[in-house]
Protein backbone atom coordinates (compact mmCIF):
# COMPACT_ATOMS: atom_id res chain seq x y z
CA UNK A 1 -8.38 -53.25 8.30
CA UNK A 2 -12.27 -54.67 8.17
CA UNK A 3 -12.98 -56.15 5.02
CA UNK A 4 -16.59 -56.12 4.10
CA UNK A 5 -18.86 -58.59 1.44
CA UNK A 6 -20.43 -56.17 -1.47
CA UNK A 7 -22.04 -58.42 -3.91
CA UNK A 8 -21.20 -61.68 -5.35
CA UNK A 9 -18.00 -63.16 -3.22
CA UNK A 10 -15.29 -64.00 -5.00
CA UNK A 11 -11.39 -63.43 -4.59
CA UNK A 12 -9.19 -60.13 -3.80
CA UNK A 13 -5.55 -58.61 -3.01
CA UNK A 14 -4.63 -56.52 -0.78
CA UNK A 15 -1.38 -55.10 0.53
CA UNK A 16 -0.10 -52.10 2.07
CA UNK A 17 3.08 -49.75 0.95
CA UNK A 18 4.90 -47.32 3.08
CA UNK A 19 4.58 -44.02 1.29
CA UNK A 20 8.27 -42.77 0.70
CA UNK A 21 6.67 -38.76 0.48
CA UNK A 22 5.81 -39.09 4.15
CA UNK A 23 6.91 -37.40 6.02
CA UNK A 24 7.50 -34.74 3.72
CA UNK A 25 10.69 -33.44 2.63
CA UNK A 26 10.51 -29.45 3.82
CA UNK A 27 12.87 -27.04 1.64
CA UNK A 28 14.03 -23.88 3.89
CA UNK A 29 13.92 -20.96 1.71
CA UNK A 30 16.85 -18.18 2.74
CA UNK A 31 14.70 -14.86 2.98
CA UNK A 32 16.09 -12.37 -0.44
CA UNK A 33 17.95 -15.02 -1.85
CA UNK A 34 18.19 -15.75 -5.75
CA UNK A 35 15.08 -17.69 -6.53
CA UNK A 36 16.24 -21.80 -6.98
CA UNK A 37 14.27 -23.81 -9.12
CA UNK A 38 12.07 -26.56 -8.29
CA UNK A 39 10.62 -30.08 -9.93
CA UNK A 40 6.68 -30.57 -9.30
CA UNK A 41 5.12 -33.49 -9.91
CA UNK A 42 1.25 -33.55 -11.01
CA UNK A 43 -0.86 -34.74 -8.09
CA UNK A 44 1.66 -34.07 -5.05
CA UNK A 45 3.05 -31.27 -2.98
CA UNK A 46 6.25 -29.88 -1.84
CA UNK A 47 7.02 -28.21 0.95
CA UNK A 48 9.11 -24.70 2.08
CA UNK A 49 9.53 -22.91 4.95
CA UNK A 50 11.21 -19.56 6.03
CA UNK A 51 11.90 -18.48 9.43
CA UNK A 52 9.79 -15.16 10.18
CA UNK A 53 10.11 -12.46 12.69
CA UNK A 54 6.56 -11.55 14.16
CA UNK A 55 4.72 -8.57 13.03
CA UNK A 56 7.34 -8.13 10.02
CA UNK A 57 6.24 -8.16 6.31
CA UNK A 58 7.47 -10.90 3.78
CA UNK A 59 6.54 -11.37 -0.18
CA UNK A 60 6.09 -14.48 -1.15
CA UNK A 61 6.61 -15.04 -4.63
CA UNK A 62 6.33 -17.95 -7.26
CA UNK A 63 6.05 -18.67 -10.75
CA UNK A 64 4.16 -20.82 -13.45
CA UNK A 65 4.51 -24.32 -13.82
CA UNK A 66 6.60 -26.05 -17.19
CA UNK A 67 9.33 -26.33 -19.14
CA UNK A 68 10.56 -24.15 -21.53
CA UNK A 69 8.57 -21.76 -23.26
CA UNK A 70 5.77 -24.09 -22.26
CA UNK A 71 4.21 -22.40 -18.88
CA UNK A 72 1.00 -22.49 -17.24
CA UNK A 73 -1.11 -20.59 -14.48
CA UNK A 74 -1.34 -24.04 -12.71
CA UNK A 75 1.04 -23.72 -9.62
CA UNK A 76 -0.89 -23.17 -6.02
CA UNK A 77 0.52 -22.04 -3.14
CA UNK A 78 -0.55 -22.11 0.52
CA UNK A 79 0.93 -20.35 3.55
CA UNK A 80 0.66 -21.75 7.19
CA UNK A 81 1.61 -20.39 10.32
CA UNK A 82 4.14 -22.81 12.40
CA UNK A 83 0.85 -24.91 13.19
CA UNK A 84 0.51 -25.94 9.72
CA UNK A 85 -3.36 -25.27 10.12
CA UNK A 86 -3.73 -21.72 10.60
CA UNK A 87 -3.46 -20.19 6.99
CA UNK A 88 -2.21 -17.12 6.25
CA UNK A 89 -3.24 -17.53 2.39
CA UNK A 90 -4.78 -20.81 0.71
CA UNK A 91 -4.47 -22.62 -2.52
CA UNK A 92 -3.25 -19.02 -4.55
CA UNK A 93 -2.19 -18.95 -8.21
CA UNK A 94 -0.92 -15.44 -8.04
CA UNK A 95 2.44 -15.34 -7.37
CA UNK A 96 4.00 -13.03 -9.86
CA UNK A 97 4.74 -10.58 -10.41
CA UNK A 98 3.63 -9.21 -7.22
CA UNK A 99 2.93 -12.07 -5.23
CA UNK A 100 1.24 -12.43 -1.72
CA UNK A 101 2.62 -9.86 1.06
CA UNK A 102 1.87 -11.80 4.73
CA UNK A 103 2.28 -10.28 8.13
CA UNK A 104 4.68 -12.89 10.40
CA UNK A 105 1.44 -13.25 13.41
CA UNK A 106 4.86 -14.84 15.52
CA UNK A 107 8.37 -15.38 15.63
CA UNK A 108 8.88 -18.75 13.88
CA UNK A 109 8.46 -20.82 10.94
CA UNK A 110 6.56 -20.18 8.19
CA UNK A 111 5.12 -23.31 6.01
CA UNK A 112 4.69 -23.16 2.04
CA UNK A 113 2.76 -25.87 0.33
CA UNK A 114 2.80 -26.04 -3.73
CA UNK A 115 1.25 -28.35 -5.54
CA UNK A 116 0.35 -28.62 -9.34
CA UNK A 117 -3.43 -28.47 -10.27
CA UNK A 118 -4.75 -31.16 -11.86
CA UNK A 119 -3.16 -34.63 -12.60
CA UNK A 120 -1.39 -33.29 -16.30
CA UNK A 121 0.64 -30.19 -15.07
CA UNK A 122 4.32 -31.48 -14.23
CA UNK A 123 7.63 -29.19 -14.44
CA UNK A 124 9.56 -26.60 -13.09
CA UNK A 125 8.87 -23.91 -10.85
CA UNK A 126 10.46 -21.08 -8.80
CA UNK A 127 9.52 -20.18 -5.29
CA UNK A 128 10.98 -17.42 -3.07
CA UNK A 129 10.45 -15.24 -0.52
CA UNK A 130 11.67 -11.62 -0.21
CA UNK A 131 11.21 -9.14 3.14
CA UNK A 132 8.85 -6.64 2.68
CA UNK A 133 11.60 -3.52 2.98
CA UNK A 134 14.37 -5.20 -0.09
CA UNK A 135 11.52 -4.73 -2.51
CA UNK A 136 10.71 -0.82 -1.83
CA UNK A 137 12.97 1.72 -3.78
CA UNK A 138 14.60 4.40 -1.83
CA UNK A 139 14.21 8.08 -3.98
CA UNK A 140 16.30 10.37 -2.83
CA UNK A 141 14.48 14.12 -2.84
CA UNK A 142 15.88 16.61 -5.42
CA UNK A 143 17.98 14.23 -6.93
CA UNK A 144 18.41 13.37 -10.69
CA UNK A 145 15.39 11.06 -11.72
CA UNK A 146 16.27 7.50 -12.91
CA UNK A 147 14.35 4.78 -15.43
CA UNK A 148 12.71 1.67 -14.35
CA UNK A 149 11.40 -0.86 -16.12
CA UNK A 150 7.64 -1.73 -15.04
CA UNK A 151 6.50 -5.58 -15.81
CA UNK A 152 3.23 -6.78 -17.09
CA UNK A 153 0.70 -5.74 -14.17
CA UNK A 154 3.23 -5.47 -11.80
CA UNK A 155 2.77 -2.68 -9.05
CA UNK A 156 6.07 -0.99 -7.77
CA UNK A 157 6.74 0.71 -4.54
CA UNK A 158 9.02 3.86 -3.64
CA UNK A 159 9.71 6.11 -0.30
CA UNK A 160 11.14 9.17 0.68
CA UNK A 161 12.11 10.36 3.54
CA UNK A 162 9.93 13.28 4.05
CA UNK A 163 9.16 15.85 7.29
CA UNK A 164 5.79 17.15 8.31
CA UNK A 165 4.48 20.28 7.18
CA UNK A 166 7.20 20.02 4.23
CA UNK A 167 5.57 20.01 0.64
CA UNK A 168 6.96 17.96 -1.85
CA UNK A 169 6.50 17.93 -5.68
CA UNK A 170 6.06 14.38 -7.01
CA UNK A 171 6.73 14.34 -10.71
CA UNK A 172 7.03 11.12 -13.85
CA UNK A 173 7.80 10.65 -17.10
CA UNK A 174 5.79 7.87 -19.30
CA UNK A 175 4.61 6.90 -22.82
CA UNK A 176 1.68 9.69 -21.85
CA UNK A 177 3.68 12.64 -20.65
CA UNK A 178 7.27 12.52 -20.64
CA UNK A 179 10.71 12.68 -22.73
CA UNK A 180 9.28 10.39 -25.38
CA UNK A 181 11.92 8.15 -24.41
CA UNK A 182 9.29 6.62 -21.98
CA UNK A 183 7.44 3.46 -23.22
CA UNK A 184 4.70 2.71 -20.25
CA UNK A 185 1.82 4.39 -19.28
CA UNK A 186 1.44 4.74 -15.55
CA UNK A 187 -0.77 5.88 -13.02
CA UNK A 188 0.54 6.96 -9.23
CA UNK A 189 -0.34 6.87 -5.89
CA UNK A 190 1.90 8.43 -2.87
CA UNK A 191 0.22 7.68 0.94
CA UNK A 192 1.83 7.98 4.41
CA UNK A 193 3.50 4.96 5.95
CA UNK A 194 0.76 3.49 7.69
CA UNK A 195 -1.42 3.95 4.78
CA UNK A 196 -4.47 5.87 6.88
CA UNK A 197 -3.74 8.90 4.35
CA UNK A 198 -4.15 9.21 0.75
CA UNK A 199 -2.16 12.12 -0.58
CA UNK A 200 -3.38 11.24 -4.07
CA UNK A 201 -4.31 7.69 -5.31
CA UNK A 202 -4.34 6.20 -9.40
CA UNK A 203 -3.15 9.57 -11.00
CA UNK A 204 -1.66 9.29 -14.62
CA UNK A 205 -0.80 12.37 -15.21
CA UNK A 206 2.22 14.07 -13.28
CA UNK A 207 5.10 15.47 -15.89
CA UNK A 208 4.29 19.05 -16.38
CA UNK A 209 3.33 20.35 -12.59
CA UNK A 210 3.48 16.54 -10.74
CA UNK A 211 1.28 16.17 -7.88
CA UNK A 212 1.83 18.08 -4.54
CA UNK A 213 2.39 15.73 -0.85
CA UNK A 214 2.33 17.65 2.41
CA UNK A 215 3.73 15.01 4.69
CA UNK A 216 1.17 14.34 8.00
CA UNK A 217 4.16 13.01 9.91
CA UNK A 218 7.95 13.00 9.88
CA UNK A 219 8.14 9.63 8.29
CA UNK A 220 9.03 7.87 4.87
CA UNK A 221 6.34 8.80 2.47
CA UNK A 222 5.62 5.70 -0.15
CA UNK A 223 4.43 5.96 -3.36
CA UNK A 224 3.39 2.89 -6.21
CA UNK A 225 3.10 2.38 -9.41
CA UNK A 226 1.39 0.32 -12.27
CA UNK A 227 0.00 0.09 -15.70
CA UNK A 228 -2.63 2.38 -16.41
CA UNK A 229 -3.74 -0.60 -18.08
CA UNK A 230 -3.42 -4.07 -17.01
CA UNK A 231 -0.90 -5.95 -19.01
CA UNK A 232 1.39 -2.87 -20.21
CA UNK A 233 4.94 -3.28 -19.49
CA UNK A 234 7.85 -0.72 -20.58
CA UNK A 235 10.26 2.09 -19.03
CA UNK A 236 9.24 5.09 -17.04
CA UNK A 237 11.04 7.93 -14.88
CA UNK A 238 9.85 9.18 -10.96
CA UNK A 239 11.51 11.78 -8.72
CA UNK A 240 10.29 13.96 -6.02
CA UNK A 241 11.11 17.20 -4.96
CA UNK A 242 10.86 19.98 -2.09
CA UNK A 243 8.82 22.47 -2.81
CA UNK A 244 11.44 25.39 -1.29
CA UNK A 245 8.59 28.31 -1.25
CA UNK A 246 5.93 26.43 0.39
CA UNK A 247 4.71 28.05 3.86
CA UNK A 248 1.46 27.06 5.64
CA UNK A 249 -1.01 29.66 5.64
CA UNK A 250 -2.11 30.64 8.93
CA UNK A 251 -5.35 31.68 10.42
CA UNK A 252 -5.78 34.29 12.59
CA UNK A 253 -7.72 33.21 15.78
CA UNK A 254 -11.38 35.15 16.25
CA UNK A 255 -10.93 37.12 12.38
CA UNK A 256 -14.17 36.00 9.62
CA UNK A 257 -14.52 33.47 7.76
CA UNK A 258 -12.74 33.20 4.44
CA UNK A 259 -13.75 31.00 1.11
CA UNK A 260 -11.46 28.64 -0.02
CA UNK A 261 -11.24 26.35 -3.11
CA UNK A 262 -9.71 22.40 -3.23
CA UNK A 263 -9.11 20.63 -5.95
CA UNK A 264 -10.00 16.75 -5.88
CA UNK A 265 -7.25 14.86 -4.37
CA UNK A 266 -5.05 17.20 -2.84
CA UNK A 267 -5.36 18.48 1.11
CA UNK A 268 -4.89 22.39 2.03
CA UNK A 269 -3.17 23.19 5.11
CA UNK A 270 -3.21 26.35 7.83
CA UNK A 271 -2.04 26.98 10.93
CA UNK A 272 -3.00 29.16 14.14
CA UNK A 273 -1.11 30.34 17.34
CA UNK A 274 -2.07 29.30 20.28
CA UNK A 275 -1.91 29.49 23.96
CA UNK A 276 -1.25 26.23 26.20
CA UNK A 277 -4.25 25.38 28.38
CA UNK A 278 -6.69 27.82 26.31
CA UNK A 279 -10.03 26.32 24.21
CA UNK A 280 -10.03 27.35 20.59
CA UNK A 281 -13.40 26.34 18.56
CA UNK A 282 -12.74 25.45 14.29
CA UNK A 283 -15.96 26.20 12.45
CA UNK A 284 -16.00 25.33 9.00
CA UNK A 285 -18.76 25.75 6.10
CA UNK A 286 -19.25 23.33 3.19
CA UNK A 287 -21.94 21.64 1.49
CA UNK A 288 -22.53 18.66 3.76
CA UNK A 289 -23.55 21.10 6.88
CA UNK A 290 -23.65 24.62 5.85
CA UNK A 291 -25.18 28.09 4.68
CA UNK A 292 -25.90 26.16 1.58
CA UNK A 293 -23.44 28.51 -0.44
CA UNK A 294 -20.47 25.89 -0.65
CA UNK A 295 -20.08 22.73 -3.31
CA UNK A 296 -17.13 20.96 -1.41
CA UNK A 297 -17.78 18.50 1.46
CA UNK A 298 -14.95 18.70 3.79
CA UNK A 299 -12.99 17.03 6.03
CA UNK A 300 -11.08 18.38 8.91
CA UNK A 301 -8.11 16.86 11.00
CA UNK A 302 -6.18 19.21 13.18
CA UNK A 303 -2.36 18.28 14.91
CA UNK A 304 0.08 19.79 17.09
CA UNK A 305 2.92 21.50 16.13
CA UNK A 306 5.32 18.59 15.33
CA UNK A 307 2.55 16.32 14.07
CA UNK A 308 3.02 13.68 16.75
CA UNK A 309 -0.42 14.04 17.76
CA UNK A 310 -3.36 15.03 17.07
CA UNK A 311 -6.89 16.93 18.66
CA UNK A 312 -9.19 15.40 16.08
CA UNK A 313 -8.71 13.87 12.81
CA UNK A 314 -11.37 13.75 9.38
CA UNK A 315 -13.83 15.25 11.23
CA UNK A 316 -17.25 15.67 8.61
CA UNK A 317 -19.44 18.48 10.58
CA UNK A 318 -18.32 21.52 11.89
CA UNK A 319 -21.09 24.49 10.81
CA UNK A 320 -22.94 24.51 13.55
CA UNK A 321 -20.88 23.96 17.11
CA UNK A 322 -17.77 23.35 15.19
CA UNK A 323 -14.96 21.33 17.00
CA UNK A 324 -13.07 22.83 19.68
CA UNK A 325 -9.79 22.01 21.22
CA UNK A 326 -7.72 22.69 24.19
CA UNK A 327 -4.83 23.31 23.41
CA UNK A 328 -1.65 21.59 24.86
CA UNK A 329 1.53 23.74 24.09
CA UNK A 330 2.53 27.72 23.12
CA UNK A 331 3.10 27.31 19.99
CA UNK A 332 0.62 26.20 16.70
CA UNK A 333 -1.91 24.04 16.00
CA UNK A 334 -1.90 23.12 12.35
CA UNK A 335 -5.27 22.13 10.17
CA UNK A 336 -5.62 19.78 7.45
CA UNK A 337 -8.56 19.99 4.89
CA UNK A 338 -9.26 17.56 2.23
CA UNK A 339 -12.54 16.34 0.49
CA UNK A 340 -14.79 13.80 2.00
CA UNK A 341 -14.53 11.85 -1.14
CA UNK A 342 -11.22 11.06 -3.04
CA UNK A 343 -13.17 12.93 -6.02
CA UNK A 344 -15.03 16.27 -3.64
CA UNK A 345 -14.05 19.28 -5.03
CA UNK A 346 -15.20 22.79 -4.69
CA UNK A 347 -15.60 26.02 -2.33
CA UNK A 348 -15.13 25.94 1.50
CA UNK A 349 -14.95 28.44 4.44
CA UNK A 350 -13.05 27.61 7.85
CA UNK A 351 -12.43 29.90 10.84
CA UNK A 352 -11.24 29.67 14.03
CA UNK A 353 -12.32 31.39 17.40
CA UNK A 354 -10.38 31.47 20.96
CA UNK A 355 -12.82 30.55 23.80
């Protein structure tokens, strides 16, 4: 320690204290425990860890700051990896009810650090952290539908186990459309497990007819839910079924052209026979590249028979050389068309010719 003259001299103290919060004292949270509740002091932190497995998804949740009915939006929460300097989210107030999802980048311990804001917020908190998979809903296709209860801007997510090519019949009940027993007004979204495909996204209207998913993949199928608008809480009812009359329509290789029409948000599907080793072209005619005649702009993926791969997928322009393909099997090659746009709409043409 240097001491240095500023000023007029004159006398001093100094003296130096060993501070008893160092090193600090690190809680290990027990992944989808009960949430335990913590004391935080104004101007300090406190410090968690979990142990992660790499590339797996964990929720961290926490919530306000207080005592009593007396809470406030004051409790901030970082997330390190095992390095404590690598963050995976920094200095975050919104813990709940959703919280923060992270992605484990290793097998190992991940560090929490919460701390109060300001020197006047002091009190009780929760912190806890759940795995990604004990917070997702299983539904069950065709069976009965059950209520939930949806909090304040809280976003909740279901799967089903669904098979490609299969269409399925999402359906709810809400304060909108429903029993009248329903006391939230929702809005939906259903997408495949990776997320890369919307089936529909933000729709609040699904009682009467529901909204139609033709599973990409032989996978779970998730779906979520929230408010239509923020802040509403209350009860609502979700079930999906299987659409028992649904067949693909199929194309038949070198025959014209013929004029479809998609609705916004959904995806039509056909299928054509084909010959292992042989080149098939897909032409298709909309109003991004066209005869000018069409109002939807298209998109075009096309997969083998089983779905496990694919030739091409969303695919914009195909008027003038089209796409082709070689095919790899005897058997089908199936075609999915949806609009460029969540919100394209309108007439389309799409045929297919063996090379």
């Amino acid at each position: 320690i240097r001491i240095d003259e500023y000023g007029e001299p004159g006398t001093f103290k100094l003296w130096v204290e060993m501070d008893p919060n160092y090193p600090p004292v690190i809680t290990q949270l027990t992944i989808d425990a009960s949430p335990s509740t913590y004391n935080l002091i104004a101007d300090t932190k406190s410090w968690f860890s979990f142990q992660a497995e790499q590339n797996k998804k964990y929720i961290i949740k926490w919530t306000k700051i207080g005592s009593g009915t007396e809470l406030y939006d004051y409790t901030y929460v970082s997330a390190y990896r095992s390095d404590k300097t690598i963050s995976y989210f920094s200095f975050n107030s919104d813990g709940f009810p959703n919280g923060q999802v992270v992605t484990a980048q290793e097998t190992g311990t991940i560090y929490l650090k919460a701390e109060a804001w300001g020197s006047y917020f002091s009190g009780t908190f929760q912190i806890y952290v759940q795995s990604y998979e004990s917070t997702i809903t299983p539904l069950i296709v065709d069976a009965s539908s059950d209520t939930y209860t949806l909090e304040s801007n809280e976003i909740q997510t279901f799967y089903f186990n669904s098979q490609f090519g299969k269409r399925y019949i999402v359906k709810w009940a809400d304060s909108f459309q429903g029993t009248e027993n329903e006391t939230v007004d929702i809005q939906v979204s259903a997408f495949n497990s990776d997320g890369s495909v919307y089936y529909f996204n933000s729709i609040d209207s699904g009682y009467s007819v529901g909204r139609n998913v033709i599973a990409v993949a032989t996978e779970n199928t998730y779906i979520t839910v929230s408010g239509k608008v923020a802040g509403n809480n209350g009860t609502y009812k979700i079930w999906v079924e299987l659409d028992p009359t649904y067949t693909i329509p199929s194309l038949m290789v070198n025959a014209a052209a013929q004029t479809y029409n998609l609705v916004a948000q959904t995806q039509m599907w056909f299928s054509f026979s084909t010959e292992s080793g042989k080149q098939y072209n897909i032409k298709w005619d909309d109003s991004y590249e066209g005869s000018g005649t069409k109002t939807a702009d298209i998109k075009v993926s096309a997969y083998t028979s089983d779905g496990s791969n694919s030739y091409f997928t969303e695919a914009d322009s195909g008027y003038n050389t089209g796409v082709t393909i070689t095919s790899t099997e005897n058997g089908k090659v199936y075609l999915i068309v949806e609009g460029y746009s969540s919100l394209d709409e309108g007439t389309y043409s799409i045929n297919v010719t063996g090379l």
